[in-house]
PDB file of N, CA and C in Angstrom:
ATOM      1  N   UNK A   1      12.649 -26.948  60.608  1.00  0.00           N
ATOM      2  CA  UNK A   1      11.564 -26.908  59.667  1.00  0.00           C
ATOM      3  C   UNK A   1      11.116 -25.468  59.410  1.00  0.00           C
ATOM      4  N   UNK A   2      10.573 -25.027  60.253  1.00  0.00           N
ATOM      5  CA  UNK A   2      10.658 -23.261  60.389  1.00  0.00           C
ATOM      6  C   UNK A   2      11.978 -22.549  59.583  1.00  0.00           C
ATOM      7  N   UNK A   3      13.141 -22.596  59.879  1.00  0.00           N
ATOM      8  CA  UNK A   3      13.986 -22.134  59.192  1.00  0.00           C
ATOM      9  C   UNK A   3      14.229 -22.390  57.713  1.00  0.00           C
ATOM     10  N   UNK A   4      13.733 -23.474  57.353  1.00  0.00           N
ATOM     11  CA  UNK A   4      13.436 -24.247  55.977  1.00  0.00           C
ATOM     12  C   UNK A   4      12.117 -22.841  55.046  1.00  0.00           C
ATOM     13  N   UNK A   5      10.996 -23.134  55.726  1.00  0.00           N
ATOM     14  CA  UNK A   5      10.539 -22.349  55.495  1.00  0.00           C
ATOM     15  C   UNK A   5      10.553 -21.014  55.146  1.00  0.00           C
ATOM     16  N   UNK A   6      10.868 -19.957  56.194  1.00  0.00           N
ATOM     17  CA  UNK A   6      11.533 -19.030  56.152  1.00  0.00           C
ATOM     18  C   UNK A   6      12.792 -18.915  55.330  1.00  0.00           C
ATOM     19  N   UNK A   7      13.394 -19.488  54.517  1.00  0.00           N
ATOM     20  CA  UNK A   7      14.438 -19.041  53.696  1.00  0.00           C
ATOM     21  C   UNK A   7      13.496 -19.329  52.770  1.00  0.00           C
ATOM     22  N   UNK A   8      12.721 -20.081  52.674  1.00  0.00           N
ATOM     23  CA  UNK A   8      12.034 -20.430  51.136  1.00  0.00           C
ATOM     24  C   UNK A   8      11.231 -18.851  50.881  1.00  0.00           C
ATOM     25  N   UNK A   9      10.412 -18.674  51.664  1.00  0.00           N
ATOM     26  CA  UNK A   9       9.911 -17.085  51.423  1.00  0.00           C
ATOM     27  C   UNK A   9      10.776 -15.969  51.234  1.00  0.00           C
ATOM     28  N   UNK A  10      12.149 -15.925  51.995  1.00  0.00           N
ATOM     29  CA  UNK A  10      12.687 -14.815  51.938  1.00  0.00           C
ATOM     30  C   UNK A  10      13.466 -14.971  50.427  1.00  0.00           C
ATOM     31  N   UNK A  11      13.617 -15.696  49.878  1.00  0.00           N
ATOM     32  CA  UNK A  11      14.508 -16.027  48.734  1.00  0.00           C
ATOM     33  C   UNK A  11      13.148 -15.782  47.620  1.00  0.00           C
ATOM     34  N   UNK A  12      12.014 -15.987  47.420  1.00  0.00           N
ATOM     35  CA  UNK A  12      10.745 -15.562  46.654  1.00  0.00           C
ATOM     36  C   UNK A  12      10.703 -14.132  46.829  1.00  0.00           C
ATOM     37  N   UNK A  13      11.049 -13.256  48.127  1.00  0.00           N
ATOM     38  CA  UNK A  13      10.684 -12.011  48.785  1.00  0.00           C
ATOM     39  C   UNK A  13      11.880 -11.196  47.694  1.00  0.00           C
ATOM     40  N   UNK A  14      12.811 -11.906  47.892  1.00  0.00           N
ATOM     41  CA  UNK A  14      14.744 -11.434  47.440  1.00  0.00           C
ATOM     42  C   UNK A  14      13.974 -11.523  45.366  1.00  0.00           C
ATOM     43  N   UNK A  15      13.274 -12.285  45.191  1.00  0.00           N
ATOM     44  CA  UNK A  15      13.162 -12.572  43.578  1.00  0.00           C
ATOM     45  C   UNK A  15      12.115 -11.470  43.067  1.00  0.00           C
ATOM     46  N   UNK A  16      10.966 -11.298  43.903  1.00  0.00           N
ATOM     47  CA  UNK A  16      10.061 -10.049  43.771  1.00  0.00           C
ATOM     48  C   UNK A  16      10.548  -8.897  43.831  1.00  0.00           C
ATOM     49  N   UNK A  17      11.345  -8.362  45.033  1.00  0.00           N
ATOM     50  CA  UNK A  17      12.318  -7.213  45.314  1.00  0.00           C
ATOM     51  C   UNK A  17      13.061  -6.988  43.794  1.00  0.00           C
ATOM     52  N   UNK A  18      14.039  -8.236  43.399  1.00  0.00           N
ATOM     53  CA  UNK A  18      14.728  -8.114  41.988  1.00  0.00           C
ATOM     54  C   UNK A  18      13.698  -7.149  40.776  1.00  0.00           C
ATOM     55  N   UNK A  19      12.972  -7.856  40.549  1.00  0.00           N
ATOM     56  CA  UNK A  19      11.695  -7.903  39.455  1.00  0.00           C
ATOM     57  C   UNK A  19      11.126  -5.920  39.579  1.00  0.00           C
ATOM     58  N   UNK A  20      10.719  -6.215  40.966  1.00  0.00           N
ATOM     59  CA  UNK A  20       9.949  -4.646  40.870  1.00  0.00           C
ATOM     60  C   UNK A  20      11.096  -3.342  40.887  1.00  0.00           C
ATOM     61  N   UNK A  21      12.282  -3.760  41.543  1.00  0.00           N
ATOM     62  CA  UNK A  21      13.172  -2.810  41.037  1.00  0.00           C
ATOM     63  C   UNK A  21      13.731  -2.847  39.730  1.00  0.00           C
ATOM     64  N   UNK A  22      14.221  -4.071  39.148  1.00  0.00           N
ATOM     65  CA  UNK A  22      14.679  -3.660  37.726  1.00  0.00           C
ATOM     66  C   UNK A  22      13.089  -3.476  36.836  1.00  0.00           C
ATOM     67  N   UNK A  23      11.862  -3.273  37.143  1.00  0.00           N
ATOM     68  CA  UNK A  23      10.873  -2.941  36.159  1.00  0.00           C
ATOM     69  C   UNK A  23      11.127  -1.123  36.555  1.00  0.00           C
ATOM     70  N   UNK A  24      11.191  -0.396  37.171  1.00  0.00           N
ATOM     71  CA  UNK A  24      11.441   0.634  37.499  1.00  0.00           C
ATOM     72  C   UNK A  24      12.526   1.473  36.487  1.00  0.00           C
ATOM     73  N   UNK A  25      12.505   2.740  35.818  1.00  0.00           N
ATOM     74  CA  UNK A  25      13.493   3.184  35.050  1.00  0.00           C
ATOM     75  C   UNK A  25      13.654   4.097  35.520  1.00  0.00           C
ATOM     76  N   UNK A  26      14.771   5.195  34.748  1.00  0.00           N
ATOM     77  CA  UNK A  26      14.697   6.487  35.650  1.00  0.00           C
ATOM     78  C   UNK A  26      13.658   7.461  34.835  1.00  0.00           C
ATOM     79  N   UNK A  27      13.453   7.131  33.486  1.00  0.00           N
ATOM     80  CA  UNK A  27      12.578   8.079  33.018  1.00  0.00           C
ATOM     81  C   UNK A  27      11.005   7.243  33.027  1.00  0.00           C
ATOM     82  N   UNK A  28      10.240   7.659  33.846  1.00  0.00           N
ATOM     83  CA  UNK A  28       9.077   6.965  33.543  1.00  0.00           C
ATOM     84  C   UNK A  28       8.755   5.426  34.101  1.00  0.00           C
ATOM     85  N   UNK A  29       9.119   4.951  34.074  1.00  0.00           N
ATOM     86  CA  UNK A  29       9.044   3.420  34.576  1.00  0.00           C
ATOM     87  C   UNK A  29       8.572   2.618  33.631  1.00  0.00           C
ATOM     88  N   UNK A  30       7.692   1.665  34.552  1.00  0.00           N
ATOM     89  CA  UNK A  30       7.407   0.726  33.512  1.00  0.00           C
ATOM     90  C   UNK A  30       6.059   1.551  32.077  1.00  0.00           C
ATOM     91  N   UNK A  31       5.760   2.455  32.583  1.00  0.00           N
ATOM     92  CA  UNK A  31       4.513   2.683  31.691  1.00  0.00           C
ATOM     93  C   UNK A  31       5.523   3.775  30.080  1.00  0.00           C
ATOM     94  N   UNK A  32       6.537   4.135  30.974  1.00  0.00           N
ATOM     95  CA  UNK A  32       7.221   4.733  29.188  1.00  0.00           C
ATOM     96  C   UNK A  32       7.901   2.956  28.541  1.00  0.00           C
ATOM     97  N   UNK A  33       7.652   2.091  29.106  1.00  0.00           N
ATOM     98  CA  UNK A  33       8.549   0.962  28.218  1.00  0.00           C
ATOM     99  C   UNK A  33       7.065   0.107  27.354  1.00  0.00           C
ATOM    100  N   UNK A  34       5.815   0.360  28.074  1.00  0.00           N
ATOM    101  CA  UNK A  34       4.625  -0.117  27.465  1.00  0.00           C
ATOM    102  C   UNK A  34       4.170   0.746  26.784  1.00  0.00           C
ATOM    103  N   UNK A  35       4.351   1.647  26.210  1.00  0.00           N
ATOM    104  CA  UNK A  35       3.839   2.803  25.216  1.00  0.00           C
ATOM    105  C   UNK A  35       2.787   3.322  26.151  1.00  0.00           C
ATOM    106  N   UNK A  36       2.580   3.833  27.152  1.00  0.00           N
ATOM    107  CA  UNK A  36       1.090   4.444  27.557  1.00  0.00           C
ATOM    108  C   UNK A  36       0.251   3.028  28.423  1.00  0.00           C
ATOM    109  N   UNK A  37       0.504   2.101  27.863  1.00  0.00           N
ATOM    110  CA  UNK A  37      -0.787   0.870  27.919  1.00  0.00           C
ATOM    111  C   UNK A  37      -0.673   0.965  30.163  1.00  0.00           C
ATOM    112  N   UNK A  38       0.173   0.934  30.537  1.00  0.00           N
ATOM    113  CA  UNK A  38       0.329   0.973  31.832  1.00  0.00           C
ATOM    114  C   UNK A  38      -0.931   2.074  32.735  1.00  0.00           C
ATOM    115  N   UNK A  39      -1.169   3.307  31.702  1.00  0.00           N
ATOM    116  CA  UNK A  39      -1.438   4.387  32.255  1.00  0.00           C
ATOM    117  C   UNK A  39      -2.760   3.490  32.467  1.00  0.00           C
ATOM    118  N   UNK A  40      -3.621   2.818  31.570  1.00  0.00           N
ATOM    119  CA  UNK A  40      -5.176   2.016  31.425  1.00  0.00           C
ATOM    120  C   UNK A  40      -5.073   1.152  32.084  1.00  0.00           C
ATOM    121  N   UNK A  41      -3.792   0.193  32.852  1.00  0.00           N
ATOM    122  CA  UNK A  41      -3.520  -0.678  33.773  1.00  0.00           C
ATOM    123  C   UNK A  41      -3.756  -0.022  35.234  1.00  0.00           C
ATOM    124  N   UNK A  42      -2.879   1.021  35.502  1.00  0.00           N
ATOM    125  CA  UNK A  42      -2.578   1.484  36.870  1.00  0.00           C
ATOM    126  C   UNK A  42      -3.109   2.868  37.392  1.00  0.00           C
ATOM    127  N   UNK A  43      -3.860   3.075  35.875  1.00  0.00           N
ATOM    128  CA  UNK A  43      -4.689   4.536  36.762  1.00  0.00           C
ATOM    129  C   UNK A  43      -3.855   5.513  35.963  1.00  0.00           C
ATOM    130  N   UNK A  44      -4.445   6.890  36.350  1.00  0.00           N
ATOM    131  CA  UNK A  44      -3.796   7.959  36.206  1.00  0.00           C
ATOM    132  C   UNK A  44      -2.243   8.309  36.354  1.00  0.00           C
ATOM    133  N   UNK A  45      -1.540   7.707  37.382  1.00  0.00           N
ATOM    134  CA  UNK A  45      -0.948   8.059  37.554  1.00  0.00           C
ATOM    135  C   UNK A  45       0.496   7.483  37.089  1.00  0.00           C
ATOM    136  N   UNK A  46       0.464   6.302  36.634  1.00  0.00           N
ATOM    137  CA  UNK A  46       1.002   5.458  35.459  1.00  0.00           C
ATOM    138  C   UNK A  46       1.375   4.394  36.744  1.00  0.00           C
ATOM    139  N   UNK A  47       2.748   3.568  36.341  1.00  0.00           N
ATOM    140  CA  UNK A  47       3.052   2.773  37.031  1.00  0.00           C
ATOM    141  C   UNK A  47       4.478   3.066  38.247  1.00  0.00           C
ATOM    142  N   UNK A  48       4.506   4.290  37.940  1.00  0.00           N
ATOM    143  CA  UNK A  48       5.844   4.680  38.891  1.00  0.00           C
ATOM    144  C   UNK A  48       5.491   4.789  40.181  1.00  0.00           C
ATOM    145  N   UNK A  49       3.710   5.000  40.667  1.00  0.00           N
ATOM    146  CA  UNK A  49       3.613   5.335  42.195  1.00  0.00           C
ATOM    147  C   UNK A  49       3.611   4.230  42.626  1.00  0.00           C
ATOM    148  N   UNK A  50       2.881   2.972  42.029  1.00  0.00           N
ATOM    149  CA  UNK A  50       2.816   1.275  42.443  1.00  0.00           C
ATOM    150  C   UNK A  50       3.804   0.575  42.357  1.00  0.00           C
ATOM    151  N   UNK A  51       4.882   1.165  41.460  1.00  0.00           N
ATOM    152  CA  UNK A  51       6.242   0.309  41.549  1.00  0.00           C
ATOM    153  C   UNK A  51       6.944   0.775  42.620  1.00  0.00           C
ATOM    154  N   UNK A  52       7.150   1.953  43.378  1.00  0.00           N
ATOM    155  CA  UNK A  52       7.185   2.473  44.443  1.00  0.00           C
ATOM    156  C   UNK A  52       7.147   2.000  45.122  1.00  0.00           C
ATOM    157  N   UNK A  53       5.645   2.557  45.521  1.00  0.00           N
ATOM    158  CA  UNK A  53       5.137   1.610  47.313  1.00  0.00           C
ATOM    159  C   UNK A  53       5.620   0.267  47.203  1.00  0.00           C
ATOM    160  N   UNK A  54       5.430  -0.426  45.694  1.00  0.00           N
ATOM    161  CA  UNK A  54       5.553  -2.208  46.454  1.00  0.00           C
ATOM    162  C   UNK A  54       7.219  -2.272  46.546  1.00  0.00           C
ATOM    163  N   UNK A  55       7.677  -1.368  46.180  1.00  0.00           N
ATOM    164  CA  UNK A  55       9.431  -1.347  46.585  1.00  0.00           C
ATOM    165  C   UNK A  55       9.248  -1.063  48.224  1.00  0.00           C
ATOM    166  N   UNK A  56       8.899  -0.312  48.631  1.00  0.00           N
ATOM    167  CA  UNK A  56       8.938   0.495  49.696  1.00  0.00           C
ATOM    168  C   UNK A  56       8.545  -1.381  50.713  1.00  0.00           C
ATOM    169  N   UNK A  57       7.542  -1.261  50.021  1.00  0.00           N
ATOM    170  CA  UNK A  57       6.818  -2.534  51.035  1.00  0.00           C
ATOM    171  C   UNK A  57       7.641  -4.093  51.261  1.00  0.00           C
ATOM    172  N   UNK A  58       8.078  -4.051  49.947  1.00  0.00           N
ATOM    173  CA  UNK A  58       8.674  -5.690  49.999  1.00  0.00           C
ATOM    174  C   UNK A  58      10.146  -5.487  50.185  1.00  0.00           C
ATOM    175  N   UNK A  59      10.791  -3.855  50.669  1.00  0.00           N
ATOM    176  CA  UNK A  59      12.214  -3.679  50.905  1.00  0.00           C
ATOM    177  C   UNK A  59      11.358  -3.828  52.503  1.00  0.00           C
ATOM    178  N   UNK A  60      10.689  -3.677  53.159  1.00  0.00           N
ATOM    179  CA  UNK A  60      10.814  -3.832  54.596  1.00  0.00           C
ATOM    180  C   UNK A  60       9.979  -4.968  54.707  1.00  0.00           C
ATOM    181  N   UNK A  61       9.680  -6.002  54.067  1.00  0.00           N
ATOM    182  CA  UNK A  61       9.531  -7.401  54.498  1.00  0.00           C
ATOM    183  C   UNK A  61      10.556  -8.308  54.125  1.00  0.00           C
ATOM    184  N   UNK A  62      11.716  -7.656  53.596  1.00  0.00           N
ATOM    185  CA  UNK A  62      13.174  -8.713  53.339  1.00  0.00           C
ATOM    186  C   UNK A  62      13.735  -8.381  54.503  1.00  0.00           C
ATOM    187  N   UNK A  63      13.757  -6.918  55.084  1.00  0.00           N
ATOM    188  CA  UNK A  63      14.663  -6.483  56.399  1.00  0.00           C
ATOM    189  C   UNK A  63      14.015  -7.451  57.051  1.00  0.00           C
ATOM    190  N   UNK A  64      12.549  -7.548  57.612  1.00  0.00           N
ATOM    191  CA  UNK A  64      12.377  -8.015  58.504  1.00  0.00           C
ATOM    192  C   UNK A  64      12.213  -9.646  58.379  1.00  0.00           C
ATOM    193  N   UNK A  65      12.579 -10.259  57.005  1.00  0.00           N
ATOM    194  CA  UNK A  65      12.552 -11.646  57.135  1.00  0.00           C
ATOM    195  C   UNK A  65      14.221 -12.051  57.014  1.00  0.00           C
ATOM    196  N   UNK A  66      14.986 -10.938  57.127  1.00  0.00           N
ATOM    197  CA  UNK A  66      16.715 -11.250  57.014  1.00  0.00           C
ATOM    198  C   UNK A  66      16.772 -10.900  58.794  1.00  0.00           C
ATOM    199  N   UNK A  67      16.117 -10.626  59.518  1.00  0.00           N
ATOM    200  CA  UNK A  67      16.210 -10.241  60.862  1.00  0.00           C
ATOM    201  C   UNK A  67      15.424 -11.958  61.692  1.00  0.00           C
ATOM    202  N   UNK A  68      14.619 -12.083  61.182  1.00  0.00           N
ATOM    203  CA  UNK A  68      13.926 -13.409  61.332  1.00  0.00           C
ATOM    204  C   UNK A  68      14.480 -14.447  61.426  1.00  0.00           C
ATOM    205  N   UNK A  69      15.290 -14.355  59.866  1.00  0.00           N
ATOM    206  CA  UNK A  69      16.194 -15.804  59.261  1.00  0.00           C
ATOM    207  C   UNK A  69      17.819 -15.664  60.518  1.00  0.00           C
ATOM    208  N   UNK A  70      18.056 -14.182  60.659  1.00  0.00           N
ATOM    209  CA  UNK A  70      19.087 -14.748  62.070  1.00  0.00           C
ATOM    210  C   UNK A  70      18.934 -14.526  63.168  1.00  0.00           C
ATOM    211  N   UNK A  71      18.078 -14.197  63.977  1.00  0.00           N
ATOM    212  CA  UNK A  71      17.439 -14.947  65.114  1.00  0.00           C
ATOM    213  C   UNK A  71      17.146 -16.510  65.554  1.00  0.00           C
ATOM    214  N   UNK A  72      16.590 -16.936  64.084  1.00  0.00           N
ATOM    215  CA  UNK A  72      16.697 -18.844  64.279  1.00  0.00           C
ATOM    216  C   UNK A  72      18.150 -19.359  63.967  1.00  0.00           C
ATOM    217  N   UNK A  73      18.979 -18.515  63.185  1.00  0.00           N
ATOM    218  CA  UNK A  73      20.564 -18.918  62.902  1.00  0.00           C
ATOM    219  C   UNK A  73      21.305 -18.717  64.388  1.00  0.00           C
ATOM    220  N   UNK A  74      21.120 -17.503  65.081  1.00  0.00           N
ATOM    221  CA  UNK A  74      21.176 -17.499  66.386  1.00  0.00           C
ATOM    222  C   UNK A  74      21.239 -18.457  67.596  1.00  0.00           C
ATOM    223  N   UNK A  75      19.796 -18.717  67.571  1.00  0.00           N
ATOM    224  CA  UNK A  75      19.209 -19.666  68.657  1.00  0.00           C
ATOM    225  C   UNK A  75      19.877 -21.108  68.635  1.00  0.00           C
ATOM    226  N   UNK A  76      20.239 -21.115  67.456  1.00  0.00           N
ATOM    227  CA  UNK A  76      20.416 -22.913  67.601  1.00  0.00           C
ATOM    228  C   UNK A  76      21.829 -23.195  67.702  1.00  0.00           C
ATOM    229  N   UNK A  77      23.348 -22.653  68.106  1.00  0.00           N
ATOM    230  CA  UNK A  77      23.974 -22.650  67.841  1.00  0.00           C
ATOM    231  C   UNK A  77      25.039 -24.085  68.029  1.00  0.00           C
ATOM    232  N   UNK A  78      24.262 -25.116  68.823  1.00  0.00           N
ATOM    233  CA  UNK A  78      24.799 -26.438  68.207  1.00  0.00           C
ATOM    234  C   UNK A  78      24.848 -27.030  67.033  1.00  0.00           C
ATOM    235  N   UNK A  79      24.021 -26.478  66.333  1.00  0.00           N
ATOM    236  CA  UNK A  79      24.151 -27.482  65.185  1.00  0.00           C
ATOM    237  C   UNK A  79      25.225 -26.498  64.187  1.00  0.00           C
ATOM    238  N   UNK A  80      26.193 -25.456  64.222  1.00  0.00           N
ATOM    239  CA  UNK A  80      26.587 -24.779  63.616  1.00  0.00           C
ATOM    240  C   UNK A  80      27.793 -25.437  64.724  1.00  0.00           C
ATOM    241  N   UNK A  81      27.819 -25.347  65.432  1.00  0.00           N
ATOM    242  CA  UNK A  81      29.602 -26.278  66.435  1.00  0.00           C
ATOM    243  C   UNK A  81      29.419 -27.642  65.876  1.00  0.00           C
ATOM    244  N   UNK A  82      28.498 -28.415  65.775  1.00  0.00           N
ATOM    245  CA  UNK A  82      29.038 -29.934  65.507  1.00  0.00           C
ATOM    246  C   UNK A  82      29.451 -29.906  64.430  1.00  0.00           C
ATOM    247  N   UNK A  83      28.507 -29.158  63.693  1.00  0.00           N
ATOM    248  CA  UNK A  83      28.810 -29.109  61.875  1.00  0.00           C
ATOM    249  C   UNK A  83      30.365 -28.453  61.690  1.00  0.00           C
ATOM    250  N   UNK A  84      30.958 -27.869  62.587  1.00  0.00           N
ATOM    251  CA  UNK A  84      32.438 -27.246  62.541  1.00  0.00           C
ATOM    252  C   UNK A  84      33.203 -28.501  63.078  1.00  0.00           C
ATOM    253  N   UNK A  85      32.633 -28.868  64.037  1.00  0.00           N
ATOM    254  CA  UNK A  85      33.768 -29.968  64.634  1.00  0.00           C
ATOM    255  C   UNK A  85      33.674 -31.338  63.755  1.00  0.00           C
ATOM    256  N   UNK A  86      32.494 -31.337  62.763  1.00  0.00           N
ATOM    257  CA  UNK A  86      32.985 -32.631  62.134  1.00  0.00           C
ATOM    258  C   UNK A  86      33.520 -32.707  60.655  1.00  0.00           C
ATOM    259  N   UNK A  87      33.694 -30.977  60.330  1.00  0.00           N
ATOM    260  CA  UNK A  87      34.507 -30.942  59.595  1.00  0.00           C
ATOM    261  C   UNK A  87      36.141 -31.063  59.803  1.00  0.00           C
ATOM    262  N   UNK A  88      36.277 -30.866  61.175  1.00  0.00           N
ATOM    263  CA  UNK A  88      37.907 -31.262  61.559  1.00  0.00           C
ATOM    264  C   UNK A  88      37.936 -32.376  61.599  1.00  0.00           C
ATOM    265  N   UNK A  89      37.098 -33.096  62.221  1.00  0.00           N
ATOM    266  CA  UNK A  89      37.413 -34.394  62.339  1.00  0.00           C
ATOM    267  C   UNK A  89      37.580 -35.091  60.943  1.00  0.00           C
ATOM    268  N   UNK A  90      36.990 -34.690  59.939  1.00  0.00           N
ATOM    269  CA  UNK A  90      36.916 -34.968  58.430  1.00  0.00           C
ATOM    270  C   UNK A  90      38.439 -35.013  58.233  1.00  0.00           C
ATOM    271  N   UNK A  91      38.985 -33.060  58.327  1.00  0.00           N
ATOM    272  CA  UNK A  91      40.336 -33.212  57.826  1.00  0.00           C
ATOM    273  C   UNK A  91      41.235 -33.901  58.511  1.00  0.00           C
ATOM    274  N   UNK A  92      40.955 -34.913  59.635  1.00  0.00           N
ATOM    275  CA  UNK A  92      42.275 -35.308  60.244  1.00  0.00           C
ATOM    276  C   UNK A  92      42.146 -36.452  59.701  1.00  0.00           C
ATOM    277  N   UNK A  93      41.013 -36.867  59.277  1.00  0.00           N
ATOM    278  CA  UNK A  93      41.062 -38.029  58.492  1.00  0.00           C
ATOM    279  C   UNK A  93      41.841 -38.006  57.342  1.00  0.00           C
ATOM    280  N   UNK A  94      41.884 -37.221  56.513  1.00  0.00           N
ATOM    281  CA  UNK A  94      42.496 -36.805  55.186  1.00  0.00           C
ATOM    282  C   UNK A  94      43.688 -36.422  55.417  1.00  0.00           C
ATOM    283  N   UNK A  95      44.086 -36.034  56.144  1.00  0.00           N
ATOM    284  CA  UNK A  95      45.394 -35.093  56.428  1.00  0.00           C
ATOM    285  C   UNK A  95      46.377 -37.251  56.980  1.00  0.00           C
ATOM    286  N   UNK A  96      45.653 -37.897  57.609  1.00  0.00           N
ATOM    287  CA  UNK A  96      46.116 -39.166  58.030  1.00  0.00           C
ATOM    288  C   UNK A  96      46.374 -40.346  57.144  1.00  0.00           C
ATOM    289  N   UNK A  97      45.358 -39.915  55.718  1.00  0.00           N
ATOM    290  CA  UNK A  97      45.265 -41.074  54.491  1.00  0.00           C
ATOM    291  C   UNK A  97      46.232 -40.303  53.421  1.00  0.00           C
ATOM    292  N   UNK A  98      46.760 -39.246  53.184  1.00  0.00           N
ATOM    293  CA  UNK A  98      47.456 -38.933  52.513  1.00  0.00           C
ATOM    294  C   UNK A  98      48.825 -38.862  53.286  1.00  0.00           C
ATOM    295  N   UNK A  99      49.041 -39.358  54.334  1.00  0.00           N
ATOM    296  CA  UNK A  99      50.427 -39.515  54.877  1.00  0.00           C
ATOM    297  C   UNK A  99      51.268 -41.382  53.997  1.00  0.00           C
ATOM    298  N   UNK A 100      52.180 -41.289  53.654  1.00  0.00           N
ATOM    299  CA  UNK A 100      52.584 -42.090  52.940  1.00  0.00           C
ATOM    300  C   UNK A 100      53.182 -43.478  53.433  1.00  0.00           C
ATOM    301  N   UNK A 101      52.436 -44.863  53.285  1.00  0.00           N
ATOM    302  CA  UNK A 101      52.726 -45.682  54.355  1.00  0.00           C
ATOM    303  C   UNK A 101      53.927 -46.541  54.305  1.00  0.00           C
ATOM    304  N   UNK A 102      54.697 -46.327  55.235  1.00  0.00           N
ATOM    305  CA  UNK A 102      55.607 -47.052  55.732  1.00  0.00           C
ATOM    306  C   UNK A 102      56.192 -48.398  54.998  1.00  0.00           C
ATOM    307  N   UNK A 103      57.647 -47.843  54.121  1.00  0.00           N
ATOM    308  CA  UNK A 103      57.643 -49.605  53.300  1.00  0.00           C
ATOM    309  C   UNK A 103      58.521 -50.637  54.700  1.00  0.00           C
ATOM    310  N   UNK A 104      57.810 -51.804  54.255  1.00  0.00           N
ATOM    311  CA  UNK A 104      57.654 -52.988  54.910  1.00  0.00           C
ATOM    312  C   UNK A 104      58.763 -54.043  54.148  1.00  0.00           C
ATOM    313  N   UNK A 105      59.693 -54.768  54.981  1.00  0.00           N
ATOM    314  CA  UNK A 105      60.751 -55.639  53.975  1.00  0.00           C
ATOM    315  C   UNK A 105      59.838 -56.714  54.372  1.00  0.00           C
ATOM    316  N   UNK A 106      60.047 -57.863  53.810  1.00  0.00           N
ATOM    317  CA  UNK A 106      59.477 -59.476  54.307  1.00  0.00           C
ATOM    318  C   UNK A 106      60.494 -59.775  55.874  1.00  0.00           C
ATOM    319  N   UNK A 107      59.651 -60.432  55.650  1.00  0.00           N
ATOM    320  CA  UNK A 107      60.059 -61.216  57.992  1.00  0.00           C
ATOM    321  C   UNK A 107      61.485 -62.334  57.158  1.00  0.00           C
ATOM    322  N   UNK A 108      61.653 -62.883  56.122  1.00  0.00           N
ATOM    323  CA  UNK A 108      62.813 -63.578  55.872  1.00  0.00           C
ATOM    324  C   UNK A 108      63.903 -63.343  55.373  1.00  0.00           C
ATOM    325  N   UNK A 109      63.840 -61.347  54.966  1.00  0.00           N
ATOM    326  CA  UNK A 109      65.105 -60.686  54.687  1.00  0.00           C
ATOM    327  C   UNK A 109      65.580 -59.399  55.480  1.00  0.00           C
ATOM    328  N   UNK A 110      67.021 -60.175  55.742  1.00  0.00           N
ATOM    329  CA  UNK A 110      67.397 -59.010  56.566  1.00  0.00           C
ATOM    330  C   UNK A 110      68.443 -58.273  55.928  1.00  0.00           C
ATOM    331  N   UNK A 111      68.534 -58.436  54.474  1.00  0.00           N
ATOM    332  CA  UNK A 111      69.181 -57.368  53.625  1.00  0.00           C
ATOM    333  C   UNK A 111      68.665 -56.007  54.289  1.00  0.00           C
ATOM    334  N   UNK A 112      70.010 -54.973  53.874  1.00  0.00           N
ATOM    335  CA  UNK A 112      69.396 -53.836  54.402  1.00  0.00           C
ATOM    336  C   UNK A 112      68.872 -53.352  52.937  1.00  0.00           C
ATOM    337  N   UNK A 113      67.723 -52.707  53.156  1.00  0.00           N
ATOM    338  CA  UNK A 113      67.531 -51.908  51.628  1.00  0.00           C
ATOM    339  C   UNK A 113      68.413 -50.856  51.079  1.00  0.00           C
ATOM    340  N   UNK A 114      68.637 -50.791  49.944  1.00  0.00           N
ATOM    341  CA  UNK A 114      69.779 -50.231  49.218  1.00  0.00           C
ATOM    342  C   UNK A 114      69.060 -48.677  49.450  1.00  0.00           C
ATOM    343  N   UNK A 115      70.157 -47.694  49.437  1.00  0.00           N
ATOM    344  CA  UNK A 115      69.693 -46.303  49.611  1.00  0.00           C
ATOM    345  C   UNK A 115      70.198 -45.676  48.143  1.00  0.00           C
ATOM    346  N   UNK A 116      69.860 -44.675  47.681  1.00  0.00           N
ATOM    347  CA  UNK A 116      70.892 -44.034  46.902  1.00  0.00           C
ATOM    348  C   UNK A 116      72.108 -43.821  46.427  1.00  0.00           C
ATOM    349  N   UNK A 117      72.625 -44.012  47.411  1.00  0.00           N
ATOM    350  CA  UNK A 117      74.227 -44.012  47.581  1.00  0.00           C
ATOM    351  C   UNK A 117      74.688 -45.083  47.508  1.00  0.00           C
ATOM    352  N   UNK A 118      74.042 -46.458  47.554  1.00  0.00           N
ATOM    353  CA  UNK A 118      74.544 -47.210  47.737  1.00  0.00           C
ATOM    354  C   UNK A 118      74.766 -48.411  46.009  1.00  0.00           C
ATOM    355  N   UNK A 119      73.253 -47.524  45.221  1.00  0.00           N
ATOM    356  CA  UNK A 119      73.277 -48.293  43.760  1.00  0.00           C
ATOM    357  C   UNK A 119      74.016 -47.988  43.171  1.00  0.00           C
TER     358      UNK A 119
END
C-alpha cells in the first residue's frame, strides 16, 4: 500500500520536474515568452530565479523519492521471486500445450498407418 502510494507521488513529482524544466528557456525563461507580464507575477527579478530554485527543489525530492521507491522494491524481495517463478511455471505450461498430440488409430485397427513412402 505504501509503495502504491509512493509511486503515485513520485510519478506527479517526475510530471512537475517535466513542466518547470521545459517552462525554462535559455534566453530569459518563462517571463521573455509572456511579454514582461511574468516580471508583475514574480517580482523584479522575472521568472528565471523561481523556475530555478523549484528545479533545484523538486530535482532533490525525485532523488530522494527514487531512493525511497527502492528501498521498499528492496525489502520485499518475495514477491519479485514468486512473481518470477510463476512466470516459468506459466511457460512450461505453454511450451507443453503447443507440443503436438500424439495421433491415436482406433482399438479395432491394426492396419499400420500408411507413411509417405508407402502412398
Amino acid at each position: 500500500m505504501i509503495y502504491t502510494i509512493a509511486l503515485v507521488i513520485h510519478i506527479l513529482i517526475s510530471v512537475a520536474l517535466v513542466l518547470v524544466i521545459l517552462a525554462q528557456t535559455s534566453k530569459g525563461g518563462l517571463d521573455a515568452n509572456l511579454g514582461g507580464a511574468a516580471v508583475n507575477v514574480f517580482g523584479g527579478s522575472g521568472a528565471s530565479k523561481f523556475l530555478r530554485k523549484w528545479t533545484q527543489i523538486l530535482g532533490a525530492i525525485f532523488v530522494v523519492s527514487c531512493l525511497f521507491l527502492a528501498f521498499q522494491v528492496s525489502k520485499s524481495p518475495v514477491k519479485a521471486s514468486s512473481a518470477a517463478e510463476k512466470m516459468k511455471f506459466d511457460e512450461g505450461k505453454q511450451t507443453e500445450a503447443a507440443k503436438p498430440a500424439p495421433a491415436q488409430t482406433p482399438a479395432g485397427d491394426n492396419a499400420p498407418t500408411p507413411t509417405p513412402k508407402d502412398e
